[in-house]
C-alpha atoms as a PDB file:
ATOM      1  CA  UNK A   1      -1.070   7.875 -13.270  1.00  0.00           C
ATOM      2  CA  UNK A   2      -0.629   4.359 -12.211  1.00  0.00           C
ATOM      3  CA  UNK A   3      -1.795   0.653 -14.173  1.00  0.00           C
ATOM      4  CA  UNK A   4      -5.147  -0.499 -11.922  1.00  0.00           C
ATOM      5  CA  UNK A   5      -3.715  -3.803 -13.473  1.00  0.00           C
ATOM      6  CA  UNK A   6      -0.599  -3.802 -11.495  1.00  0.00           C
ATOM      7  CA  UNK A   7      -0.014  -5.999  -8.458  1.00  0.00           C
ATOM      8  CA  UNK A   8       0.263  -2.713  -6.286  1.00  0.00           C
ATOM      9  CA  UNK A   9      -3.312  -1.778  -7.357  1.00  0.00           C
ATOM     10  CA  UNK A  10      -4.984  -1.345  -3.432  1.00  0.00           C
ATOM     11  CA  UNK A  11      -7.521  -4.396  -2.804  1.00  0.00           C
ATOM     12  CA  UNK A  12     -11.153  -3.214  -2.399  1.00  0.00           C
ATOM     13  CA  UNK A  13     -11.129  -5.149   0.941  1.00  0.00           C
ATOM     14  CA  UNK A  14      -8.493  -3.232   2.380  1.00  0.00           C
ATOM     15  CA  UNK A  15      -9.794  -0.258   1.966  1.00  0.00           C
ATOM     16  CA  UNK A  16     -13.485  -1.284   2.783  1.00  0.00           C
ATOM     17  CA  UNK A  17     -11.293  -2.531   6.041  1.00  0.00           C
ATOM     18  CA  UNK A  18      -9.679   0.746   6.837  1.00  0.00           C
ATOM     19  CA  UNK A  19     -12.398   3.286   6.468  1.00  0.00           C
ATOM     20  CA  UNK A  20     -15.272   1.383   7.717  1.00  0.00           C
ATOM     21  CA  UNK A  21     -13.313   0.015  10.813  1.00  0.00           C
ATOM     22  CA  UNK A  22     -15.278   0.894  14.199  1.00  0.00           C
ATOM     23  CA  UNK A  23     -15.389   3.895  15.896  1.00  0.00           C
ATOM     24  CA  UNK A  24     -15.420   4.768  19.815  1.00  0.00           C
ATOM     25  CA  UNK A  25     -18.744   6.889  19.350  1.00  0.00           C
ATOM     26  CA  UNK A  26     -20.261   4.973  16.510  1.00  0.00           C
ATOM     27  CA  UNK A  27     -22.506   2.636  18.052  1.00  0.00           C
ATOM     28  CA  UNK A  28     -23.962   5.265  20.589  1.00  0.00           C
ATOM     29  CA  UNK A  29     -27.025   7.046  19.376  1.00  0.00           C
ATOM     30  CA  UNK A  30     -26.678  10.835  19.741  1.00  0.00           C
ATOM     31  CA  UNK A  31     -30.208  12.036  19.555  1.00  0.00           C
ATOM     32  CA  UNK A  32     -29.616  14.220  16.824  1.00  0.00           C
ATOM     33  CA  UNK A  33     -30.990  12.790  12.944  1.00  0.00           C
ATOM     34  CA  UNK A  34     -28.258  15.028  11.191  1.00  0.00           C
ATOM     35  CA  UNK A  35     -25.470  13.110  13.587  1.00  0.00           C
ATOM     36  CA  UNK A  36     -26.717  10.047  12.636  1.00  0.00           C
ATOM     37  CA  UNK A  37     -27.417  11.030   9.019  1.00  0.00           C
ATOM     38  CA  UNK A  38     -23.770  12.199   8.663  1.00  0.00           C
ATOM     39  CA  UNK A  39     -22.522   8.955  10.897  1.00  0.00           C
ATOM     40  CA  UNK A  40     -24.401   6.651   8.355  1.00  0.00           C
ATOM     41  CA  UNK A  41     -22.693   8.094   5.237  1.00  0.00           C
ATOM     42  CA  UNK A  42     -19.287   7.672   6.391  1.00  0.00           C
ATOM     43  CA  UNK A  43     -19.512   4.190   5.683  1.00  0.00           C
ATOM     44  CA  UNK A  44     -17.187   4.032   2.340  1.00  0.00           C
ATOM     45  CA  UNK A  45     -18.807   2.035  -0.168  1.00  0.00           C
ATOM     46  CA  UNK A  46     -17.610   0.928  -3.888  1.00  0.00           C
ATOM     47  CA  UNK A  47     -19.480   3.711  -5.234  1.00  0.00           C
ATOM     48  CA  UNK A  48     -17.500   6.332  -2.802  1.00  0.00           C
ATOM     49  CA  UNK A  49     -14.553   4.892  -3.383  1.00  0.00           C
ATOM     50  CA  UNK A  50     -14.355   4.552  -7.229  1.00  0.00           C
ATOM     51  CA  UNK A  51     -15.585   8.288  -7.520  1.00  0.00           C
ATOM     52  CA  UNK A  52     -13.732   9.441  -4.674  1.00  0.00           C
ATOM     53  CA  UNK A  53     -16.835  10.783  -2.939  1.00  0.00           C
ATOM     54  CA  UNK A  54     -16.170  12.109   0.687  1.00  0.00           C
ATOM     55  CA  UNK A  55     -18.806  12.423   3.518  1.00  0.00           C
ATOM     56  CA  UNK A  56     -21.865  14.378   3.305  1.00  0.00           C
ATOM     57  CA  UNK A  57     -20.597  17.955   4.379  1.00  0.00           C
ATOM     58  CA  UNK A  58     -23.465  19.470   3.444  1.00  0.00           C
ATOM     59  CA  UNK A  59     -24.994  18.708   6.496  1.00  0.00           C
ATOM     60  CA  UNK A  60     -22.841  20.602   8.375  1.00  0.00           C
ATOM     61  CA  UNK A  61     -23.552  23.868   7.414  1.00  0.00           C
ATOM     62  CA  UNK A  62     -26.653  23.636   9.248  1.00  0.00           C
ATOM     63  CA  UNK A  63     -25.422  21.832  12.529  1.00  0.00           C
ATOM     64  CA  UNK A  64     -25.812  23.002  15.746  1.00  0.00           C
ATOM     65  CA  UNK A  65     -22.694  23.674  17.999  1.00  0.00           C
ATOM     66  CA  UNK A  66     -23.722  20.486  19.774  1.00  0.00           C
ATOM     67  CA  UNK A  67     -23.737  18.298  17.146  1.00  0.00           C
ATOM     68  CA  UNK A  68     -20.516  19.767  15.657  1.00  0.00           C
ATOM     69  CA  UNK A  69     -18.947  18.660  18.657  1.00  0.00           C
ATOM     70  CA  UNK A  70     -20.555  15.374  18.234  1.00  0.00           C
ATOM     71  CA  UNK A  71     -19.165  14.705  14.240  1.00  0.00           C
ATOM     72  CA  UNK A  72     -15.886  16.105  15.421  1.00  0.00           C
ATOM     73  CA  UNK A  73     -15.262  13.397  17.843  1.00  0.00           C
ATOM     74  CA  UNK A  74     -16.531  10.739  15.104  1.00  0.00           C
ATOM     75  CA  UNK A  75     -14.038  11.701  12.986  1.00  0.00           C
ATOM     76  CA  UNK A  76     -10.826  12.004  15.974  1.00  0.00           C
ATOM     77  CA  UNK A  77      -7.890  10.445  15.086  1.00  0.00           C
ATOM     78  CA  UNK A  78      -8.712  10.756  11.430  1.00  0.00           C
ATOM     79  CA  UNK A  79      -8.133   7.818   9.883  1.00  0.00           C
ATOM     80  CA  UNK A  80      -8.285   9.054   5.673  1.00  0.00           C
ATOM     81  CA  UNK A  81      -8.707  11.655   3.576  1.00  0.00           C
ATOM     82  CA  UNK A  82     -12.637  12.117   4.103  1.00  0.00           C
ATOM     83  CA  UNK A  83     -11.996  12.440   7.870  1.00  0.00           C
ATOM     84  CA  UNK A  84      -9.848  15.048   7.387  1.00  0.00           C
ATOM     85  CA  UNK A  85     -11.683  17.063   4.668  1.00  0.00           C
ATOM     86  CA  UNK A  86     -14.850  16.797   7.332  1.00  0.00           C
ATOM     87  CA  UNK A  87     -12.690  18.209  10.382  1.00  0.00           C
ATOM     88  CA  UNK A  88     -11.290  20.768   7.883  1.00  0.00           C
ATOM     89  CA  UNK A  89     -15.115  21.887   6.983  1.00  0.00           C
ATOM     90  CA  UNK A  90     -16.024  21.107  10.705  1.00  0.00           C
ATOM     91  CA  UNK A  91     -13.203  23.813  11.668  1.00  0.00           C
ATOM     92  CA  UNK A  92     -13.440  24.092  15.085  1.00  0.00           C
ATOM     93  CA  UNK A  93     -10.652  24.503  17.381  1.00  0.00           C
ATOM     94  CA  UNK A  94     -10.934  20.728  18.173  1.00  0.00           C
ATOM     95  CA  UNK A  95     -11.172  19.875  14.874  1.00  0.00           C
ATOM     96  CA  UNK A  96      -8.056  21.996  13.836  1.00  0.00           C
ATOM     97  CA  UNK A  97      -5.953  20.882  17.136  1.00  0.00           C
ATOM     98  CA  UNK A  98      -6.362  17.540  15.767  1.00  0.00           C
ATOM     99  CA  UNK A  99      -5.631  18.050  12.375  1.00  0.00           C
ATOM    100  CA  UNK A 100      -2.158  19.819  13.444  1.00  0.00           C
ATOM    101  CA  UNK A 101      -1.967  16.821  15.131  1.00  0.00           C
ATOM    102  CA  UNK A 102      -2.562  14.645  12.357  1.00  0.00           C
ATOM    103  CA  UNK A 103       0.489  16.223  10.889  1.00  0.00           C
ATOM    104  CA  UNK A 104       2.244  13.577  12.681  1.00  0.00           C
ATOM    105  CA  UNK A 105       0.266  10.474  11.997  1.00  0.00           C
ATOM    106  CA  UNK A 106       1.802   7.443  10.821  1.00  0.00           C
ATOM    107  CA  UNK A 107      -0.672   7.350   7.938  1.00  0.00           C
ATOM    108  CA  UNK A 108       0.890   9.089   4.911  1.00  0.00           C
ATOM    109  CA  UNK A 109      -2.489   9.874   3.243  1.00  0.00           C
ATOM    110  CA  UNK A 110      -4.003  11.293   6.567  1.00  0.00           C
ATOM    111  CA  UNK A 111      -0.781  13.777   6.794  1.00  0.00           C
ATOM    112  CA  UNK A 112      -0.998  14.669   2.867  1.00  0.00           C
ATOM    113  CA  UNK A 113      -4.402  15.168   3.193  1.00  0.00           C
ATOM    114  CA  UNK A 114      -3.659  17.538   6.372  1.00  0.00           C
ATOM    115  CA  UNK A 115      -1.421  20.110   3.843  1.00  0.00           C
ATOM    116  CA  UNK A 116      -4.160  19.525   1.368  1.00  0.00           C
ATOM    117  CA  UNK A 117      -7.446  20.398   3.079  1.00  0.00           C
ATOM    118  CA  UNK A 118      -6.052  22.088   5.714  1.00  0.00           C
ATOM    119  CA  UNK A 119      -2.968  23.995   5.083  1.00  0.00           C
ATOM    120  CA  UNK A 120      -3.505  27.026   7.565  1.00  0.00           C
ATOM    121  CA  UNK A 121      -3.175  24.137  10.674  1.00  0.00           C
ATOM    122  CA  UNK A 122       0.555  23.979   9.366  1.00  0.00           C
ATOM    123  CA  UNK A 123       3.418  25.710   9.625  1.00  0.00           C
ATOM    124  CA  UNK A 124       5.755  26.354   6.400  1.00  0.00           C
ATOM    125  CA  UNK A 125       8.613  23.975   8.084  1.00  0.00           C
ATOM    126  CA  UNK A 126       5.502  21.723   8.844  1.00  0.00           C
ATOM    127  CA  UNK A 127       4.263  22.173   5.468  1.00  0.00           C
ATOM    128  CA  UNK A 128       7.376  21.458   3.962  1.00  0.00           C
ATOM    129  CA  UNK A 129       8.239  18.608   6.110  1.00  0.00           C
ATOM    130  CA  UNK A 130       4.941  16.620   5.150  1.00  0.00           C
ATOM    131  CA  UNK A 131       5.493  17.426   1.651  1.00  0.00           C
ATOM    132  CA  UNK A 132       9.372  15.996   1.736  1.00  0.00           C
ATOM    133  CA  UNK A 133       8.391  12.822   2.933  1.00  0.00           C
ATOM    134  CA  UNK A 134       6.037  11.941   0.443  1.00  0.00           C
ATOM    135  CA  UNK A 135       8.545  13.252  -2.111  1.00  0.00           C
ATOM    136  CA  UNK A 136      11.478  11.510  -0.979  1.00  0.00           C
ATOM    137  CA  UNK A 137       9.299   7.729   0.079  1.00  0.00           C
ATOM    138  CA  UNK A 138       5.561   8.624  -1.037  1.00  0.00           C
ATOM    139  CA  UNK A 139       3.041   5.990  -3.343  1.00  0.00           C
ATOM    140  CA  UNK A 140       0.874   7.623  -5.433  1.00  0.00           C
ATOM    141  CA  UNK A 141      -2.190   5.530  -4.049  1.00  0.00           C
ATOM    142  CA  UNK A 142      -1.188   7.155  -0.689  1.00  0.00           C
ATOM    143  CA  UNK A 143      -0.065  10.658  -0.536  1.00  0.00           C
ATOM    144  CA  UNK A 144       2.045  11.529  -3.358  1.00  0.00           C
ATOM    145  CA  UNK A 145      -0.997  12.843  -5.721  1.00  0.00           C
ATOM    146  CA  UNK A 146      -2.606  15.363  -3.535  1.00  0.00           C
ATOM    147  CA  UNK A 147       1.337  16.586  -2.159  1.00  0.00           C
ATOM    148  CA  UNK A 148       2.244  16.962  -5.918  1.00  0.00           C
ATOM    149  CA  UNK A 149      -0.799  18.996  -6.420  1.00  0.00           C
ATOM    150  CA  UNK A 150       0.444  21.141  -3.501  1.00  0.00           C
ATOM    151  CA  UNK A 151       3.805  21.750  -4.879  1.00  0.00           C
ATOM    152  CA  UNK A 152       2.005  23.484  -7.862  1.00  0.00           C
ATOM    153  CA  UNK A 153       1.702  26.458  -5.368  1.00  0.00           C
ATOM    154  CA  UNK A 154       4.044  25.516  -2.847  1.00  0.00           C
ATOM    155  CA  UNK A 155       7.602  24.389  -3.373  1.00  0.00           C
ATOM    156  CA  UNK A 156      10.500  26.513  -1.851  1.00  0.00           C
ATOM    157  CA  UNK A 157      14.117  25.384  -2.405  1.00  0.00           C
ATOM    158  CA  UNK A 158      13.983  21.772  -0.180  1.00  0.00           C
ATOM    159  CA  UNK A 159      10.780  20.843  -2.270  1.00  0.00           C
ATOM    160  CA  UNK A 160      12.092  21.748  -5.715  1.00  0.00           C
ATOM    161  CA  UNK A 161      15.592  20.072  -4.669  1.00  0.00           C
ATOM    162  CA  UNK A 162      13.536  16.483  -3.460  1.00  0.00           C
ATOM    163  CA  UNK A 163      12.087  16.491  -6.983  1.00  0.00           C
ATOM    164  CA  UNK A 164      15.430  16.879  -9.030  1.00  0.00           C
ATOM    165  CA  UNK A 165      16.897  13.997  -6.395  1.00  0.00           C
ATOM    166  CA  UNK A 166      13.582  12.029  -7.104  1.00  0.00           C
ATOM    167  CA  UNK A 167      14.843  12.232 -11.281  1.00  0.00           C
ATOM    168  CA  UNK A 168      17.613   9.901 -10.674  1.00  0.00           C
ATOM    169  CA  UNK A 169      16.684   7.763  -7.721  1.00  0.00           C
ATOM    170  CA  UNK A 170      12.544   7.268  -7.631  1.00  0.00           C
ATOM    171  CA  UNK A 171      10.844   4.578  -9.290  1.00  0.00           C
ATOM    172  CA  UNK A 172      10.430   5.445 -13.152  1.00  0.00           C
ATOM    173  CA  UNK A 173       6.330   6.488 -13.153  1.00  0.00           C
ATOM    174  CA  UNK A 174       7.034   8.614 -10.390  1.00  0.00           C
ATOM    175  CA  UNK A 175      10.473  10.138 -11.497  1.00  0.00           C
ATOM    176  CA  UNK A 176       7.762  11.351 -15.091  1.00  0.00           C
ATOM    177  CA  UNK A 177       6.124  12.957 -12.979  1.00  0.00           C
ATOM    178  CA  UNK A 178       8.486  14.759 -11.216  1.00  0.00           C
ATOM    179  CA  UNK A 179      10.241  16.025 -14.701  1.00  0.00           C
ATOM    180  CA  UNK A 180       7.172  17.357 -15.808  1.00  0.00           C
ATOM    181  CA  UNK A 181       6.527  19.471 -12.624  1.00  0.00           C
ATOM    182  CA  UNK A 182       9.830  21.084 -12.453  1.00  0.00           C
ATOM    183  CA  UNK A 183       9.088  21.822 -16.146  1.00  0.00           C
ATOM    184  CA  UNK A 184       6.217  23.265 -14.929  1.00  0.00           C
ATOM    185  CA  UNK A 185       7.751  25.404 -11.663  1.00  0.00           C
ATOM    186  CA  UNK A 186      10.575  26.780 -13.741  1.00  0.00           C
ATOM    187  CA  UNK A 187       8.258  28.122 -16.352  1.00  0.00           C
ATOM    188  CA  UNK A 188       8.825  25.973 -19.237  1.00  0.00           C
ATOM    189  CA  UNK A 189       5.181  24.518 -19.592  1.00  0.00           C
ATOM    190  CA  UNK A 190       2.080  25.726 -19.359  1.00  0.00           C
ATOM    191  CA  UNK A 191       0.541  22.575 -16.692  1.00  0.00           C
ATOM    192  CA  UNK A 192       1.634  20.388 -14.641  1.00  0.00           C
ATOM    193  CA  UNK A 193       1.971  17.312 -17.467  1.00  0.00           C
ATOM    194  CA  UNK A 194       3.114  19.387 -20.755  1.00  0.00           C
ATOM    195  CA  UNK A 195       2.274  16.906 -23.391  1.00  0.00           C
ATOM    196  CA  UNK A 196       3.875  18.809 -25.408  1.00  0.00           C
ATOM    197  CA  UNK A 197       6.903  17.870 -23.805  1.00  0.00           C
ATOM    198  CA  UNK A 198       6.153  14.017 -22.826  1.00  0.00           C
ATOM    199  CA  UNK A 199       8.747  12.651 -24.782  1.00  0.00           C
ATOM    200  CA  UNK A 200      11.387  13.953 -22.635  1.00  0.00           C
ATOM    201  CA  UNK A 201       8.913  13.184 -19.485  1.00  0.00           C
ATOM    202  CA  UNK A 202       8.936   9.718 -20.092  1.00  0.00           C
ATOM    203  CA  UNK A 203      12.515   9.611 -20.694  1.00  0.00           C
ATOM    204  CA  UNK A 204      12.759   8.905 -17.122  1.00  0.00           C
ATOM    205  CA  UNK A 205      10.524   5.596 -17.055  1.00  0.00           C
ATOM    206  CA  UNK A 206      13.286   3.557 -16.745  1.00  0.00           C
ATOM    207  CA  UNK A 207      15.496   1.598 -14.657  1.00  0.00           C
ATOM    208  CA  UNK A 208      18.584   1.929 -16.523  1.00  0.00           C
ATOM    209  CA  UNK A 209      21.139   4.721 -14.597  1.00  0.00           C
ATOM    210  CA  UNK A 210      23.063   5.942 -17.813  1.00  0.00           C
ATOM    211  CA  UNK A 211      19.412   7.025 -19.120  1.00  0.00           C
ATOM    212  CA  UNK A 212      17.889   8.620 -16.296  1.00  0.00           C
ATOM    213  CA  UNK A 213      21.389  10.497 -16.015  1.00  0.00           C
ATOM    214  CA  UNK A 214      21.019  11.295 -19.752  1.00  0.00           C
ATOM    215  CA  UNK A 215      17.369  12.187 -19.653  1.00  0.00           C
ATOM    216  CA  UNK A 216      18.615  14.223 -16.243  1.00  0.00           C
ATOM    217  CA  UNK A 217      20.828  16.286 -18.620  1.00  0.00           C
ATOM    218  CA  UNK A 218      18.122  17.055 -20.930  1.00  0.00           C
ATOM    219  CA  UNK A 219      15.953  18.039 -18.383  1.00  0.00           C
ATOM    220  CA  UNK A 220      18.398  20.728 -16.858  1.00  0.00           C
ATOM    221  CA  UNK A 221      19.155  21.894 -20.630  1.00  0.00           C
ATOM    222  CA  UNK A 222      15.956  22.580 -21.024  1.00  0.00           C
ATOM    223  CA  UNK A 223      15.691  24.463 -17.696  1.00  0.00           C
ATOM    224  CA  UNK A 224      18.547  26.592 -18.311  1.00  0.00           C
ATOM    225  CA  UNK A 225      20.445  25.063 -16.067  1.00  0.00           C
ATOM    226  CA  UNK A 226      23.915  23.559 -15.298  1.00  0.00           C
ATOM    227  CA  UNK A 227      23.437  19.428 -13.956  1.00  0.00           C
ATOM    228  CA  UNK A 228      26.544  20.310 -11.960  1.00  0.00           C
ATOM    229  CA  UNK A 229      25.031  22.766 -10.122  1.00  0.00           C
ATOM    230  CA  UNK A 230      21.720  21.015  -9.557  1.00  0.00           C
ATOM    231  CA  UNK A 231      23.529  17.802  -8.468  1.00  0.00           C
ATOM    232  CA  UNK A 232      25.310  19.749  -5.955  1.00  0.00           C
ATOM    233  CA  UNK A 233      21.866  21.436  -4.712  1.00  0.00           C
ATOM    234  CA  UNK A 234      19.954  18.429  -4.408  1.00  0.00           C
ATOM    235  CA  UNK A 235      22.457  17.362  -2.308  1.00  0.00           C
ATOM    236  CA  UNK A 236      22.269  19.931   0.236  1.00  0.00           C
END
């Protein structure tokens, strides 16, 4: 959904930085290979990156209670998406106090990842919450993918009201996006990116007010809908 060639493209580094950075446990061995198997892997490489390969949770299903406990503490505060997938597989009441927890982090991809992986740790409201944040301020790199793939299935009143706000004030790629899933969540395509209806989609790619309001228009004729009424909503 977004141009690798544009200046807001993450740099390799960075991330390299992020998920490889040192953990309190990491440089004690634990005496178990699988622990030290699993520890080794979570070392992101290009490879993991590019293909968006998480950790090796295969070795978990055979773990012993010991060396759950062991991973789980590895992977406390969770610090991306893979650590939070593993404590989400791990699911132990450690690993789910933290990833309620998590809910709260100051890491926008840690807390989508929470609602994604995890769902059952959060409340609705909490749910919700998460998901309105990344709606209403969310990148795409960081947690507006996997909280737009949650809205598929999730998105009472508040989230379908953030989206029609999101039309007229977030930036263009993201405001497509957002047309084409309330297409989708009031029944007027069949996915979650009609192509059918991508004309009027990318309507929206624009900076220009008078044609997002225009395109905005469209959108609720299409929808069955009054814009008066919706502007009011969104509001709320």
């Amino acid at each position: 959904m977004s141009d690798p060639n544009d200046d807001s493209y993450p740099d390799m580094d960075a991330i390299r930085g992020t998920h490889n950075k040192p953990r309190p446990n990491a440089v004690i061995k634990s005496g178990s290979v699988l622990v030290d198997t699993f520890r080794a892997g979570m070392k992101v490489d290009h490879e993991m990156w590019h293909d968006g390969t998480g950790y090796q949770l295969d070795l978990l299903h055979g773990a012993s209670a010991a060396e759950k406990a062991m991973i789980e503490q590895l992977l406390i505060p969770p610090g991306g998406w893979r650590d939070v997938e593993a404590l989400a597989a791990l699911d132990t009441d450690g690993a789910r106090a933290a990833l309620h927890k998590a809910l709260q982090s100051t890491n926008a991809e840690v807390r989508a990842a929470v609602i994604s992986h995890a769902p059952s740790v959060a409340s609705d409201a909490e749910r919700s919450e998460t998901m309105l944040r990344a709606l209403n301020h969310g990148q795409f790199f960081d947690d507006l993918s996997r909280v737009l793939d949650q809205v598929e299935e999730f998105h009472p009143p508040a989230i379908v009201n953030a989206l029609f706000r999101g039309l007229l004030v977030r930036p263009g790629e993201i405001a497509t996006n957002y047309a084409a899933m309330l297409a989708f969540v009031h029944g007027k395509a069949d996915s979650t990116f009609d192509w059918d209806l991508r004309p009027l989609f990318l309507k929206f790619n624009t900076a220009d007010g008078a044609e997002r309001t225009r395109a905005f228009d469209e959108l609720c004729a299409l929808l069955e809908l009054d814009p008066a009424e919706v502007t009011t909503r969104m509001k709320q």
